[in-house]
Protein backbone atom coordinates (compact mmCIF):
# COMPACT_ATOMS: atom_id res chain seq x y z
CA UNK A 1 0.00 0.00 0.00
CA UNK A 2 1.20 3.37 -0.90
CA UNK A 3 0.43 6.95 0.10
CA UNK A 4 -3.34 7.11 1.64
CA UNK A 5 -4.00 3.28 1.74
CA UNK A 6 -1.08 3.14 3.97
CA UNK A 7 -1.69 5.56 6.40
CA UNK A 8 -5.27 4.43 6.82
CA UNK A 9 -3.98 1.09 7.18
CA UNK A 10 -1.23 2.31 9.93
CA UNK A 11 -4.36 4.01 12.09
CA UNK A 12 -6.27 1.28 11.85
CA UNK A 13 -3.74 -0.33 13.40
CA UNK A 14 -2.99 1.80 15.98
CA UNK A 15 -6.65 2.17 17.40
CA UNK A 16 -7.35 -1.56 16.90
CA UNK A 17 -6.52 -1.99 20.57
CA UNK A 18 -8.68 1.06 21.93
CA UNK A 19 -11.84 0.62 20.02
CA UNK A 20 -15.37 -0.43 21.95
CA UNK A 21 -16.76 -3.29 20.92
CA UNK A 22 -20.11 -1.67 21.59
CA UNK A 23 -19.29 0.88 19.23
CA UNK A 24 -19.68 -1.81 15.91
CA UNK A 25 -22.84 -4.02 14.39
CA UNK A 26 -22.37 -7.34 14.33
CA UNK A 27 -21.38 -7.61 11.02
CA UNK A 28 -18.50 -4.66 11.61
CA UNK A 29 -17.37 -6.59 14.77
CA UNK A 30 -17.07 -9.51 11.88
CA UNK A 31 -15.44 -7.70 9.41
CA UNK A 32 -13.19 -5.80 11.81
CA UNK A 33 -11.86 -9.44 12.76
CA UNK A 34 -11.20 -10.39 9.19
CA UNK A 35 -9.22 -7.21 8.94
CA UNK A 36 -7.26 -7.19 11.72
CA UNK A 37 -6.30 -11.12 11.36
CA UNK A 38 -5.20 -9.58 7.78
CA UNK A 39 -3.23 -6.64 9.38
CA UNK A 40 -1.38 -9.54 11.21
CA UNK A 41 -3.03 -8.66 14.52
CA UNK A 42 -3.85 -11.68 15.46
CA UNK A 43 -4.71 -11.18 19.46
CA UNK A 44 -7.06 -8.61 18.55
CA UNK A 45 -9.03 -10.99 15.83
CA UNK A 46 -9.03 -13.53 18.55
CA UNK A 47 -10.68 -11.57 21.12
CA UNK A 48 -13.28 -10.05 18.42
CA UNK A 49 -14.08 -14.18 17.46
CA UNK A 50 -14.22 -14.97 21.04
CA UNK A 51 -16.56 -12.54 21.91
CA UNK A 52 -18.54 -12.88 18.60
CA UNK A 53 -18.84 -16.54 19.45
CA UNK A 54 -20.09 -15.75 22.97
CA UNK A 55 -22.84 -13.36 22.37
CA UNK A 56 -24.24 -15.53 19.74
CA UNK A 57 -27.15 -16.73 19.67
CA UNK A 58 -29.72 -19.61 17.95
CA UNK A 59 -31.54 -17.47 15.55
CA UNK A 60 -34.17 -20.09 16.09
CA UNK A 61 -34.86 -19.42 19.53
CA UNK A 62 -33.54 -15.47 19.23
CA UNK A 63 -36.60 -13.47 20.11
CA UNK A 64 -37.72 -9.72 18.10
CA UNK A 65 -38.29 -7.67 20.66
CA UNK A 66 -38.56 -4.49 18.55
CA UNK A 67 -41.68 -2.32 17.71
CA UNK A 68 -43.71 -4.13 15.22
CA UNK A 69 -44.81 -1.96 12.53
């Protein structure tokens, strides 16, 4: 990477570690761990998977609980 790309990539990096999980969808939490496993930040991926995997849930049993419309 070269010129923007890089520096993007380089403060991704750097706030990897700082971010709130709260702060990201479901599906961001998922990408962010593709990404970061890519960036060779492996710890942090883990920890995203492990959480992803723990707050899952049977989309079977999973309730709505929103306004119905």
């Amino acid at each position: 990477m070269k010129g923007k790309g890089a520096a993007l990539k380089a403060s991704v990096k750097q706030k990897a570690k700082t971010a709130k999980i709260t702060d990201f969808t479901f599906f961001g939490l998922h990408r962010a761990a593709l990404l970061m496993n890519d960036y060779g930040l492996k710890d942090v991926s883990g920890k995203l998977m492990t959480y992803l995997k723990e707050t899952s849930t049977d989309t079977q049993t999973q309730e709505y609980t929103g306004s119905r419309i």
